[in-house]
N, C-alpha and C. Protein backbone atom coordinates (compact mmCIF):
# COMPACT_ATOMS: atom_id res chain seq x y z
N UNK A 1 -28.50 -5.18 -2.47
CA UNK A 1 -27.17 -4.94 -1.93
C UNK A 1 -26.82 -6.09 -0.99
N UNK A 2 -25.76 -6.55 -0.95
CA UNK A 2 -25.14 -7.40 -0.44
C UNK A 2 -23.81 -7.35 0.64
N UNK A 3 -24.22 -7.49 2.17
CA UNK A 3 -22.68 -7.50 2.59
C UNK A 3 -22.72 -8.58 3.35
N UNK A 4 -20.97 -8.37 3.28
CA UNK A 4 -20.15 -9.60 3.94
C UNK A 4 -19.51 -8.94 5.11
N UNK A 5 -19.39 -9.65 6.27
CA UNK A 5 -18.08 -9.02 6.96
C UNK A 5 -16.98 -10.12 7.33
N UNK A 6 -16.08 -9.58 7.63
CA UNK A 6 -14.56 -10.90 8.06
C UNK A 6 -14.46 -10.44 9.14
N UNK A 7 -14.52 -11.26 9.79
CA UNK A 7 -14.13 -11.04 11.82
C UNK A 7 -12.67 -11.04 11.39
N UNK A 8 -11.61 -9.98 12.50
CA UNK A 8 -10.34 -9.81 12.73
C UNK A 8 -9.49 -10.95 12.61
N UNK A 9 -8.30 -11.25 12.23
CA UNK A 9 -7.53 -11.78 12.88
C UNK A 9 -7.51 -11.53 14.37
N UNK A 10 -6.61 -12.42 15.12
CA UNK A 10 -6.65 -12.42 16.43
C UNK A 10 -5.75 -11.40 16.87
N UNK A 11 -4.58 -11.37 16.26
CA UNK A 11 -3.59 -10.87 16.38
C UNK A 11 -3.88 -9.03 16.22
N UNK A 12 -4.77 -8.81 15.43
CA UNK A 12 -5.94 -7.23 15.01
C UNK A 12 -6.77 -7.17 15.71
N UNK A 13 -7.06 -5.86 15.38
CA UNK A 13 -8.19 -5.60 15.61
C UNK A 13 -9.09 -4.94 14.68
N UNK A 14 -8.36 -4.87 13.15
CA UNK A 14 -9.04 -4.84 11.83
C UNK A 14 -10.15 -5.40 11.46
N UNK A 15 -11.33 -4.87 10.73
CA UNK A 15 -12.35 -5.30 10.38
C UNK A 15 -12.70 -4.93 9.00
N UNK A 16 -13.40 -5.61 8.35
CA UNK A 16 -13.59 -5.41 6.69
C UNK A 16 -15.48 -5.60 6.29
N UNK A 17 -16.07 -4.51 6.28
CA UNK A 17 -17.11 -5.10 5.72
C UNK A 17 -17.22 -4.58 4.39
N UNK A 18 -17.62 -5.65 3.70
CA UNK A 18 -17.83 -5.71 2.11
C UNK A 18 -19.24 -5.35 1.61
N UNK A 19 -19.59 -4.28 0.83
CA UNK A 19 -20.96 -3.99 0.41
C UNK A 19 -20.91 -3.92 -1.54
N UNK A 20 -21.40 -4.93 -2.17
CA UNK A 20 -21.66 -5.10 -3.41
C UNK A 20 -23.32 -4.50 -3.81
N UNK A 21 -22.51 -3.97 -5.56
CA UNK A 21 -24.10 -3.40 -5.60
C UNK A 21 -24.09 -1.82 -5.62
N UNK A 22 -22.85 -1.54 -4.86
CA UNK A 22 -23.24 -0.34 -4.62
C UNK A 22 -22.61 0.54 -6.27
N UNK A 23 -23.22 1.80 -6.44
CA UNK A 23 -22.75 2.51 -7.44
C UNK A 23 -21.88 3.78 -7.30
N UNK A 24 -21.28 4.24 -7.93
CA UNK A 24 -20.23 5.25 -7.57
C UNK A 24 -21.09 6.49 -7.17
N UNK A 25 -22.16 6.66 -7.39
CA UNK A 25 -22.48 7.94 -6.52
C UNK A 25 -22.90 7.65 -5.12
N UNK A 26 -23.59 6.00 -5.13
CA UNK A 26 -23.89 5.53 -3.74
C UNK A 26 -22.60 5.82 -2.71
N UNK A 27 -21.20 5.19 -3.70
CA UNK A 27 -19.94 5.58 -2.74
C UNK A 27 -19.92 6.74 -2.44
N UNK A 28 -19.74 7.71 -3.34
CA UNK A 28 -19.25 9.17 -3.10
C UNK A 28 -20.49 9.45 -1.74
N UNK A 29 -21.90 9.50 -1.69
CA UNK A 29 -22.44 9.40 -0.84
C UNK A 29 -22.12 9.07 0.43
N UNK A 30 -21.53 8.02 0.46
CA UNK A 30 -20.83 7.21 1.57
C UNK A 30 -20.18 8.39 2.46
N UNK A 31 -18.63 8.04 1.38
CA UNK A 31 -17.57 8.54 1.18
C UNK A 31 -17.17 10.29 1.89
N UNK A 32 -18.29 11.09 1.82
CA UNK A 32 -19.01 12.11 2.22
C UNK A 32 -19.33 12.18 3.81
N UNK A 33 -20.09 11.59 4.31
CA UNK A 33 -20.51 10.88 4.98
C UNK A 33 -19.79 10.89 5.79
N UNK A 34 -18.31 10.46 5.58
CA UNK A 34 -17.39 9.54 6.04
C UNK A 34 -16.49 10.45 6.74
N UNK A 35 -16.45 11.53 6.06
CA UNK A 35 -15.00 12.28 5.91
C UNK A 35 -13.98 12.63 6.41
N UNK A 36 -14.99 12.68 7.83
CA UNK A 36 -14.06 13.47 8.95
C UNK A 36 -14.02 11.81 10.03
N UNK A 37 -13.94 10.69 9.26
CA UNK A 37 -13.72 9.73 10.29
C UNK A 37 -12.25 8.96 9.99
N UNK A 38 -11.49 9.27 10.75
CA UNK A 38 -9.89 8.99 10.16
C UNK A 38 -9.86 7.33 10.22
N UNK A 39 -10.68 6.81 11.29
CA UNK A 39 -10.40 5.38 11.48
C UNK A 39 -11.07 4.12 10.56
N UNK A 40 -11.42 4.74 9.57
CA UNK A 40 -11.84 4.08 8.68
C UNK A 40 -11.56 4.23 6.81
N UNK A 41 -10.89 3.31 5.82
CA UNK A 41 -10.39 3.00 5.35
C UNK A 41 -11.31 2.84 3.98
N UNK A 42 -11.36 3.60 3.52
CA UNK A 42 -12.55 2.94 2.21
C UNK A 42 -11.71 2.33 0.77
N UNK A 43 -12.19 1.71 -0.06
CA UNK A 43 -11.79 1.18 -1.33
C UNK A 43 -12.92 0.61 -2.16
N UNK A 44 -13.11 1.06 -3.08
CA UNK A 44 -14.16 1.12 -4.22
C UNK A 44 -13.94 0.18 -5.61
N UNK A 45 -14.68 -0.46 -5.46
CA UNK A 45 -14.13 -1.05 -7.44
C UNK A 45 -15.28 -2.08 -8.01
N UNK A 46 -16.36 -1.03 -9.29
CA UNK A 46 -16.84 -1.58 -9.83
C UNK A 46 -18.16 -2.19 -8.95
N UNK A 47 -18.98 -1.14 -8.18
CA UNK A 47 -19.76 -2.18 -7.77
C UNK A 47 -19.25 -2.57 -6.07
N UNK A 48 -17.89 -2.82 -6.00
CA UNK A 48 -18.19 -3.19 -4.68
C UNK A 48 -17.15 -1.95 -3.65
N UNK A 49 -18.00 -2.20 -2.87
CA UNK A 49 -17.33 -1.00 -1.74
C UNK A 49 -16.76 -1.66 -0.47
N UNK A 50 -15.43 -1.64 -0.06
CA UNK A 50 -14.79 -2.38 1.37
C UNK A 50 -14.78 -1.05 2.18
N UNK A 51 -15.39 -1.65 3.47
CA UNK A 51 -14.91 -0.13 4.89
C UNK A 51 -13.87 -1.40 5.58
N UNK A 52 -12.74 -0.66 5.73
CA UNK A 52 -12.08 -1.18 7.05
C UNK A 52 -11.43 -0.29 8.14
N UNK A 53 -12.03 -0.76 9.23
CA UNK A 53 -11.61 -0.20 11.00
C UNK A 53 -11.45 -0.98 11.62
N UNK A 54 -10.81 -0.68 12.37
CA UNK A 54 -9.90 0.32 12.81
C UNK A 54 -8.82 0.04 12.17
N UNK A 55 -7.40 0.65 11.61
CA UNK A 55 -6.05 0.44 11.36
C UNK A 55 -5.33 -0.18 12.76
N UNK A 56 -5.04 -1.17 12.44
CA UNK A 56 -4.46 -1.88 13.84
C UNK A 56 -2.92 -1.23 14.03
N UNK A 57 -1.95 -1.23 15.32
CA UNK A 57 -0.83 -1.06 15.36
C UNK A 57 0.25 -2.10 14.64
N UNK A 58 -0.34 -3.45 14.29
CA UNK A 58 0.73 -3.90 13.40
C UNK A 58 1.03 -3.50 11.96
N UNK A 59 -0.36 -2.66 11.20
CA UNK A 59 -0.51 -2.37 10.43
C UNK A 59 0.41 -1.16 10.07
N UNK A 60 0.48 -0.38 11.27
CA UNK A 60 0.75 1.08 11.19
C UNK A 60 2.46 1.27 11.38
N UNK A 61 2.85 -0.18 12.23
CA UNK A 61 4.15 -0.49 12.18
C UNK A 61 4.72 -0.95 10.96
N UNK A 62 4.31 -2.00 10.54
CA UNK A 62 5.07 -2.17 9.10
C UNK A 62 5.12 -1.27 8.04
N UNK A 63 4.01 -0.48 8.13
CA UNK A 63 3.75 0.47 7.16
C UNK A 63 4.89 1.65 7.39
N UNK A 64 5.09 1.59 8.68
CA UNK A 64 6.42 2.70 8.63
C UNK A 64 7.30 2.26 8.71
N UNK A 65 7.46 1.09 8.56
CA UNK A 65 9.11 0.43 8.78
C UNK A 65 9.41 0.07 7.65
N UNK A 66 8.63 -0.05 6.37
CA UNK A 66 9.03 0.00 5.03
C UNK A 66 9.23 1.63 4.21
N UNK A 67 8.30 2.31 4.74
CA UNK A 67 8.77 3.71 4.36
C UNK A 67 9.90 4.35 5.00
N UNK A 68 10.21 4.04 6.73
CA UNK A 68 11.67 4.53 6.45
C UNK A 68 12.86 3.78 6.23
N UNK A 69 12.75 2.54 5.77
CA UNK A 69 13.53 1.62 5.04
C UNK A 69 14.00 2.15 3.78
N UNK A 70 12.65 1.80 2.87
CA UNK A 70 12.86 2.45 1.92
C UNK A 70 13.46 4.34 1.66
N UNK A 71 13.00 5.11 2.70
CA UNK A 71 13.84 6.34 2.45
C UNK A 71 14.76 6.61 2.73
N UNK A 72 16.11 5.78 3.54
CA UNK A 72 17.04 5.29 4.05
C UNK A 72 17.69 5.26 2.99
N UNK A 73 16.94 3.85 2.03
CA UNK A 73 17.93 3.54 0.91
C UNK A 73 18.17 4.81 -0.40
N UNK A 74 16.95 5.03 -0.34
CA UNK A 74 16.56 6.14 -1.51
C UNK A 74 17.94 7.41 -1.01
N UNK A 75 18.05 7.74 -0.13
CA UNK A 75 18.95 8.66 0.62
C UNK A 75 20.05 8.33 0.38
N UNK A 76 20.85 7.44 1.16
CA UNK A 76 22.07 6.46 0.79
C UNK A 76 22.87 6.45 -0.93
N UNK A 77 21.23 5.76 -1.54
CA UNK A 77 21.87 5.84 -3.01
C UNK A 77 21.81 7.05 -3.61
N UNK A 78 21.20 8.27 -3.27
CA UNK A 78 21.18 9.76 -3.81
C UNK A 78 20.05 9.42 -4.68
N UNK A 79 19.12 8.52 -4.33
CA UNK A 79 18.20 8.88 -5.84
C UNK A 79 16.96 9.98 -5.10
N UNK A 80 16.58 11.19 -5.54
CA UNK A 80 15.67 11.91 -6.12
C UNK A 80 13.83 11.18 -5.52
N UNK A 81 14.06 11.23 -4.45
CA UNK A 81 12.38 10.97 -4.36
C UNK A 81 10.98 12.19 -3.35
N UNK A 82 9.93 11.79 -3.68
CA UNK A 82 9.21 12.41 -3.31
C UNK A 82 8.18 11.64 -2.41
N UNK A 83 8.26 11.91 -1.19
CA UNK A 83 6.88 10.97 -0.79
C UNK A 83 5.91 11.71 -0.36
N UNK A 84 5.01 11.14 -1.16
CA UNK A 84 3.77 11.28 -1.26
C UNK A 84 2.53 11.15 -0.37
N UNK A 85 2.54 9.98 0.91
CA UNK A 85 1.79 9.62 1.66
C UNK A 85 0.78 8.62 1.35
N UNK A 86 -0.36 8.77 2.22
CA UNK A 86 -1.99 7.91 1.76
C UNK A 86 -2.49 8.88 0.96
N UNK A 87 -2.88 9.05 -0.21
CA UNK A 87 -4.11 9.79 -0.37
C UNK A 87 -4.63 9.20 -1.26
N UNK A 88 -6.21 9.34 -1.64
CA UNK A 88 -6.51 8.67 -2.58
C UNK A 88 -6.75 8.87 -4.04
N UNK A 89 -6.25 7.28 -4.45
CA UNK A 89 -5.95 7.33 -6.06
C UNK A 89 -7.34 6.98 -6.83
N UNK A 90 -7.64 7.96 -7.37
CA UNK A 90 -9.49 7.02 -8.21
C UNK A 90 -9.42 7.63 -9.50
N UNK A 91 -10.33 6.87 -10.10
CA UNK A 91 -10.41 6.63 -11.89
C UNK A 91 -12.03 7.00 -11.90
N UNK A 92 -12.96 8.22 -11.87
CA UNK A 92 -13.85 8.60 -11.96
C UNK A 92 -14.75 7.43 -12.04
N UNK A 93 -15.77 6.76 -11.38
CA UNK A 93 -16.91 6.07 -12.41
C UNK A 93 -16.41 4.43 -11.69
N UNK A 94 -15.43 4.10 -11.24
CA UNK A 94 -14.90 2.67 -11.73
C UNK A 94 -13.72 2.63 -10.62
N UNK A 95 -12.87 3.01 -9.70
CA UNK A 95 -12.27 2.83 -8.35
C UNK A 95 -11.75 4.05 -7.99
N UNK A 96 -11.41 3.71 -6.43
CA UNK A 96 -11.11 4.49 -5.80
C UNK A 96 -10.74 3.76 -4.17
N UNK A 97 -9.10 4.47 -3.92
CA UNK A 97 -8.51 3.64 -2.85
C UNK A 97 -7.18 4.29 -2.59
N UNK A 98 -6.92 4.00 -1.37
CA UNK A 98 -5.73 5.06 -0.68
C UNK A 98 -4.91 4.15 0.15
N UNK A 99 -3.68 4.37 -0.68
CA UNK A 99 -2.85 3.32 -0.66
C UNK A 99 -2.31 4.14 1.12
N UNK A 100 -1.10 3.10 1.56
CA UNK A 100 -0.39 3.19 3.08
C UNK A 100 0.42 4.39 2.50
N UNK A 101 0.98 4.21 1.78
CA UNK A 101 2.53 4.83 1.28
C UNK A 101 2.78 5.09 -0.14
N UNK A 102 3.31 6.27 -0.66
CA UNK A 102 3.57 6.23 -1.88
C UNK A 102 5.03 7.05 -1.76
N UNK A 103 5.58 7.06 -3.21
CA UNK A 103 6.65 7.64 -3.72
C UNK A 103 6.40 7.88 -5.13
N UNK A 104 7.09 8.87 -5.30
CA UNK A 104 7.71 9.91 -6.78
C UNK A 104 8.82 10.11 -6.99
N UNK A 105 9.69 8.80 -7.86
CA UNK A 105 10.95 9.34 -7.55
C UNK A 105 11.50 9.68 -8.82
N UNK A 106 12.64 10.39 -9.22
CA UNK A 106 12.41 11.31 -10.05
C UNK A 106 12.61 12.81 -10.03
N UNK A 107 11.11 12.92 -10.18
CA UNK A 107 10.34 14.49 -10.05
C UNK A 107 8.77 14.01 -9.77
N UNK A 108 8.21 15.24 -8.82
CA UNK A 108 6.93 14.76 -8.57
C UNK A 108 6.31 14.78 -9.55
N UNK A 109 5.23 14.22 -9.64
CA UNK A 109 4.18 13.51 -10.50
C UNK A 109 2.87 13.73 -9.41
N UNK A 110 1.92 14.29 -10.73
CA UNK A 110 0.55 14.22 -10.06
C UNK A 110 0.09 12.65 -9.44
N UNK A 111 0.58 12.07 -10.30
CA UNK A 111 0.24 10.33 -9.65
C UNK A 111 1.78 9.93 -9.48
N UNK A 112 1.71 8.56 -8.18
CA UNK A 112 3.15 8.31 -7.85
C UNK A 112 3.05 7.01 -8.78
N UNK A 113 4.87 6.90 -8.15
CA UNK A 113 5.48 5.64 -9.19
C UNK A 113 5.15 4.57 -8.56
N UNK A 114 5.58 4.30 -7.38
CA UNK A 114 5.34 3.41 -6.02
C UNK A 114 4.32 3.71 -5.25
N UNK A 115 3.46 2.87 -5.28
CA UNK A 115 2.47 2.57 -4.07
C UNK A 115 2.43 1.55 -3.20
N UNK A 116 2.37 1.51 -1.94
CA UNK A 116 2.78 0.65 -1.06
C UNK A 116 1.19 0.16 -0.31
N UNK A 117 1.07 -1.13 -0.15
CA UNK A 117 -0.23 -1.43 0.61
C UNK A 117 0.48 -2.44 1.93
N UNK A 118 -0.15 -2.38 3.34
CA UNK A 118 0.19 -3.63 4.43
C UNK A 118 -0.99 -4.09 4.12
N UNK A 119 -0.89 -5.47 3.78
CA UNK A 119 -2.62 -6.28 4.03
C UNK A 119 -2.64 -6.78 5.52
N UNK A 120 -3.37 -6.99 6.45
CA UNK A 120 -3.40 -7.69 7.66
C UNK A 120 -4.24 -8.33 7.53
N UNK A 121 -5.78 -8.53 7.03
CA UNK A 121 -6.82 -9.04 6.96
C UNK A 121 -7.06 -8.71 5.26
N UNK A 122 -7.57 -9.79 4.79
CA UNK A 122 -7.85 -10.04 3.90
C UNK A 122 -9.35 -9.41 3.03
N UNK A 123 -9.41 -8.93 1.91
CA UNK A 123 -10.96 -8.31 1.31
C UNK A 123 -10.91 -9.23 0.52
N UNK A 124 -11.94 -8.33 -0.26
CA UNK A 124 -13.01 -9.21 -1.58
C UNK A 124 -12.18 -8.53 -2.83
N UNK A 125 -11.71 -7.13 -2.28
CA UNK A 125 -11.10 -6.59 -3.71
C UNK A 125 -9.98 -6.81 -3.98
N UNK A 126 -9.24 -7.55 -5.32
CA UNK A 126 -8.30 -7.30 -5.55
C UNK A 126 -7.18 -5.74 -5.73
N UNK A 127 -6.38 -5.90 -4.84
CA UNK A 127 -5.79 -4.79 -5.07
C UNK A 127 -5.07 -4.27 -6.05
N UNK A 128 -4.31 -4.80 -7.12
CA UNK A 128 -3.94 -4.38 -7.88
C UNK A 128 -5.34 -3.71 -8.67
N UNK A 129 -6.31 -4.54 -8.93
CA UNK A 129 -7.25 -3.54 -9.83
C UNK A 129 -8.17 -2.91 -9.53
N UNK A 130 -7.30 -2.22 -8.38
CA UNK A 130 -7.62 -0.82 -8.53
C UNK A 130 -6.94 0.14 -8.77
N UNK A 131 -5.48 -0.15 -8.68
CA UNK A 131 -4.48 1.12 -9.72
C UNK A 131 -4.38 0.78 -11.04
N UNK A 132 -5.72 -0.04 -11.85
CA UNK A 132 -4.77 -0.57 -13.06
C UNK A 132 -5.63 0.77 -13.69
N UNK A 133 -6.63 1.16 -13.82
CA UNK A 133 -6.65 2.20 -14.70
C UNK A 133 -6.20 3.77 -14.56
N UNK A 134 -4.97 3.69 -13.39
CA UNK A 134 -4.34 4.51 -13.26
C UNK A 134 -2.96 4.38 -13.94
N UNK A 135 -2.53 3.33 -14.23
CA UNK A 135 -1.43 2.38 -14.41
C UNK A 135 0.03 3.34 -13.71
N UNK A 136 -0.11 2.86 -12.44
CA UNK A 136 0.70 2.95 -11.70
C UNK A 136 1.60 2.08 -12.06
N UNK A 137 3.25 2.64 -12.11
CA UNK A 137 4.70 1.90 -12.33
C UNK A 137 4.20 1.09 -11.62
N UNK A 138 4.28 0.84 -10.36
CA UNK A 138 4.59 -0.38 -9.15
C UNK A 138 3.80 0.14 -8.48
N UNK A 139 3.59 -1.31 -7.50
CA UNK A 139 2.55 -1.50 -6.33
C UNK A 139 3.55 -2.65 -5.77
N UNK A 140 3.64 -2.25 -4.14
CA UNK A 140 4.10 -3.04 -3.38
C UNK A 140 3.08 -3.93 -2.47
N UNK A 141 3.07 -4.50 -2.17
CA UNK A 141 2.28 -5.48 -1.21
C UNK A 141 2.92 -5.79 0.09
N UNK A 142 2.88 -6.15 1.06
CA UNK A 142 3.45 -6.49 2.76
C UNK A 142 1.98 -7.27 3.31
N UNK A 143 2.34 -8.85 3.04
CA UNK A 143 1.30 -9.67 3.23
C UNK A 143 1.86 -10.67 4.26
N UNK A 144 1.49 -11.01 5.31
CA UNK A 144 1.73 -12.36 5.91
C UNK A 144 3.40 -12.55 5.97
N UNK A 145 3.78 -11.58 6.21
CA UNK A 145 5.60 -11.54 6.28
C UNK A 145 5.99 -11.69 4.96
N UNK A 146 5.32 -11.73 3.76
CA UNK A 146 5.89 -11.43 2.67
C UNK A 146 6.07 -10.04 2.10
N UNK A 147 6.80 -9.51 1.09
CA UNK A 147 6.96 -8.47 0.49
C UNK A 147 6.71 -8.83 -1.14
N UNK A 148 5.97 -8.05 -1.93
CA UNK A 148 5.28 -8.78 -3.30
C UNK A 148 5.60 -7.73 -3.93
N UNK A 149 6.36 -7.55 -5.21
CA UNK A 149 5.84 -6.10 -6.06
C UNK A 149 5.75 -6.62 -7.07
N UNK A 150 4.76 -5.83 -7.89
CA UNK A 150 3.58 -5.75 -8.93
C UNK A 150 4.35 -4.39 -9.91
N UNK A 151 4.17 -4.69 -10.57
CA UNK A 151 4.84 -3.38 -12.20
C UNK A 151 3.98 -3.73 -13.07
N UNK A 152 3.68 -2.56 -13.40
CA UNK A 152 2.70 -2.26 -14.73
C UNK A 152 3.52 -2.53 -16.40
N UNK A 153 3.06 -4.19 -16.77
CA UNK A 153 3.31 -4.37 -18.04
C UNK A 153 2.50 -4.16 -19.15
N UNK A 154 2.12 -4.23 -19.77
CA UNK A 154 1.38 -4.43 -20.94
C UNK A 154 -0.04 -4.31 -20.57
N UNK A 155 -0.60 -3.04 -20.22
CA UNK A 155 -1.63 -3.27 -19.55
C UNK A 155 -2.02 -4.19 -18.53
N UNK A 156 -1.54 -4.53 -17.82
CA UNK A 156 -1.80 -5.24 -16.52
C UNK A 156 -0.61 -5.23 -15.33
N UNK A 157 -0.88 -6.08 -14.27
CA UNK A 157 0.01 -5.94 -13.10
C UNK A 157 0.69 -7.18 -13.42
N UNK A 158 2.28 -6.95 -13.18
CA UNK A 158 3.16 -8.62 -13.33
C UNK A 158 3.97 -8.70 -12.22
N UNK A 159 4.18 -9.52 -11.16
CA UNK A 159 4.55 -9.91 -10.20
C UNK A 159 6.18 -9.45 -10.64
N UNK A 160 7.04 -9.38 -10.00
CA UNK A 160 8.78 -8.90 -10.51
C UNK A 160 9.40 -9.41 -9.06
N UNK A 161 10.97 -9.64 -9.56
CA UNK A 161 11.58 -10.36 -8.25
C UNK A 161 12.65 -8.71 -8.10
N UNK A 162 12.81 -7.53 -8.65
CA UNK A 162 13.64 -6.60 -8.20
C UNK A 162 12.03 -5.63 -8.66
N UNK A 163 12.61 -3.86 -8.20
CA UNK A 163 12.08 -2.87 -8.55
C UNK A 163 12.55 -2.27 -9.63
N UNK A 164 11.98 -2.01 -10.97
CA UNK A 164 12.31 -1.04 -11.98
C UNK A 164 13.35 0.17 -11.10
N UNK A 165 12.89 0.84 -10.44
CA UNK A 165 13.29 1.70 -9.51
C UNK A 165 14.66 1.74 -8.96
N UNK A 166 14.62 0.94 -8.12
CA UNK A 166 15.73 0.16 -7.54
C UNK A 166 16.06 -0.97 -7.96
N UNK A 167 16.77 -1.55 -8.80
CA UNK A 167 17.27 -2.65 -9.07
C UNK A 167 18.40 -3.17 -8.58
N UNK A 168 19.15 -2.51 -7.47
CA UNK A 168 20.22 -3.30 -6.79
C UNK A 168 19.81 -3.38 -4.98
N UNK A 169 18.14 -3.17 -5.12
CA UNK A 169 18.07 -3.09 -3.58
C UNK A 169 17.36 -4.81 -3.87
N UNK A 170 18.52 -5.63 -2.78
CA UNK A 170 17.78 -6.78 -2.16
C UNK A 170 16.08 -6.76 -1.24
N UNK A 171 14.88 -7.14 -1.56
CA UNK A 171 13.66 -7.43 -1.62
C UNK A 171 14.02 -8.34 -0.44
N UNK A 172 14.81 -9.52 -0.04
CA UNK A 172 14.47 -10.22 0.63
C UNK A 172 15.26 -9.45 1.71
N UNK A 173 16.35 -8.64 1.89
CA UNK A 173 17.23 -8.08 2.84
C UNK A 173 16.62 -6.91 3.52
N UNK A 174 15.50 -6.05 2.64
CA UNK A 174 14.57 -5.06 2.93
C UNK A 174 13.95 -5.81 3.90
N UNK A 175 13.34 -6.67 3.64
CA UNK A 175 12.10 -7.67 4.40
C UNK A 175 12.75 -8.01 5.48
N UNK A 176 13.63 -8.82 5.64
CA UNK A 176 14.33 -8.91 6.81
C UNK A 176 14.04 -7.75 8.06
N UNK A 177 14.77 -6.70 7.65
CA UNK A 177 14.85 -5.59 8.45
C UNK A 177 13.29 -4.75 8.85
N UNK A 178 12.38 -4.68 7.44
CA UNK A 178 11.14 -4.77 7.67
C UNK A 178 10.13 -5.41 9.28
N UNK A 179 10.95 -6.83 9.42
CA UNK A 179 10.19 -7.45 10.28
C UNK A 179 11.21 -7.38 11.76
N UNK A 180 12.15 -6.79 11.41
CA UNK A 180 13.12 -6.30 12.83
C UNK A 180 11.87 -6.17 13.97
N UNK A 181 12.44 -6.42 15.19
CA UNK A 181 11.89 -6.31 16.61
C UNK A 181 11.86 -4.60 16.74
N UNK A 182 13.48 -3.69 16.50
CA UNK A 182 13.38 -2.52 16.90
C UNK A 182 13.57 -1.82 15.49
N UNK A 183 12.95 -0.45 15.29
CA UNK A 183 13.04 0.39 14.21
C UNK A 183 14.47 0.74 14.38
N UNK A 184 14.96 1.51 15.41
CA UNK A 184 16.23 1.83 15.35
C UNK A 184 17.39 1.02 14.89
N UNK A 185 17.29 -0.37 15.49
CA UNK A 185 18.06 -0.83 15.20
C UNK A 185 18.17 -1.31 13.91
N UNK A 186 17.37 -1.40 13.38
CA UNK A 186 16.65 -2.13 11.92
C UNK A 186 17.26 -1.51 10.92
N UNK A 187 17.19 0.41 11.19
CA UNK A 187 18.06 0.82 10.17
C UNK A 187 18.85 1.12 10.63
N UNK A 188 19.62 1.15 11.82
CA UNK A 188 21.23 1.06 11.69
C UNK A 188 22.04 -0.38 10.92
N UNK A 189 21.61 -1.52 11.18
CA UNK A 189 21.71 -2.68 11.02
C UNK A 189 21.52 -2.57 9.16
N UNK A 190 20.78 -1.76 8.46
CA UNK A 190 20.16 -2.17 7.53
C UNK A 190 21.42 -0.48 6.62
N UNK A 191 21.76 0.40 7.33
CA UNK A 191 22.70 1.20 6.44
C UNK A 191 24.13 0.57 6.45
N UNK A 192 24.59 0.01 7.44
CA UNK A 192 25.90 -0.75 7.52
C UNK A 192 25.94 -1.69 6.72
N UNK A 193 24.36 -2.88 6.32
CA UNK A 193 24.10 -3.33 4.96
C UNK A 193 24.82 -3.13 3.70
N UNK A 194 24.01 -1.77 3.53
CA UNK A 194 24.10 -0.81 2.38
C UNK A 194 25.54 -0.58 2.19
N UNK A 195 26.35 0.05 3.21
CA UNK A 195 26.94 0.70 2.84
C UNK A 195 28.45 -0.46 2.43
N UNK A 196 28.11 -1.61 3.11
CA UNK A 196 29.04 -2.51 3.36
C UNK A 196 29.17 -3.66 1.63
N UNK A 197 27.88 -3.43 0.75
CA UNK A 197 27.80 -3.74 -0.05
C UNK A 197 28.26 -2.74 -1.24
């Protein structure tokens, strides 16, 4: 068995240690283990297992400033959604990982359409594959002041410049408001947007 760890950004206080090698009952073992510890973050795939602690406050900020962004708009335009939260998404045998944020929009669905991740510090696992054998519609990303979404094509993840979902919500105008100083103001600023378009 093999680990790595990544010291924080400065700006965090996030930590990532990486353990390869390990097998899915070694995780579930873990995982067990683990259960009742909220400040820590697990993700599984194939062999390798990431813990990350603590969830920093920048983490926990963006992560809600895109979910009530996004339920703002979802509201506004009348579309039909369900949110879902963190919980985790796994494929028996082969991953397992719990996204920031999800949505069902629509009608609920045992699995969501949208999954939302903040990266602050960087792993070993690629994130998309670990919803690919769930084949989740979309996966959002919130990296380094970027906003990334991922849609499930042809068996795999393909980078997209709109959302299947939403296709008249501006990505770069979300982001904007995303990285606002105040929440409040962010979505007042960000429905007068909306509504003004």
């Amino acid at each position: 068995m093999q680990t790595q760890t990544r010291q924080p950004d400065l700006d965090t206080r996030e930590q990532r240690v990486t353990l390869h090698g390990i097998s899915w009952a070694q995780f579930k073992g873990v995982e067990a283990n683990l259960v009742d510890v909220r400040s820590l973050n697990l993700s599984y795939l194939q062999g390798i297992l990431e813990i990350m602690s603590p969830i920093s406050d920048k983490h926990e900020e963006i992560k809600s400033n895109i979910g009530k962004l996004l339920e703002v708009y979802m509201d506004l335009k009348q579309i039909r959604h369900y949110r879902r939260g963190g919980f985790t998404l796994e494929a028996e045998g082969y991953t397992s990982g719990t996204p920031d944020e999800s949505y069902s929009i629509g009608v609920r669905r045992e699995l969501p359409d949208i999954v939302i991740e903040v990266i602050i510090t960087s792993g070993t696992i690629k994130r998309t594959d670990l919803y690919l054998p769930l084949a989740i519609p979309e996966v959002w990303f919130w990296r380094s002041g970027k906003l990334r979404v991922f849609q499930w094509q042809d068996s795999q993840y393909q980078e997209v410049a709109t959302s299947q979902f939403f296709p008249d919500l501006d990505l770069a105008i979300l982001l904007q408001y995303v990285q606002h100083p105040d929440q409040y103001d962010a979505v007042q600023e960000f429905i007068a947007d909306i509504e003004a378009s």
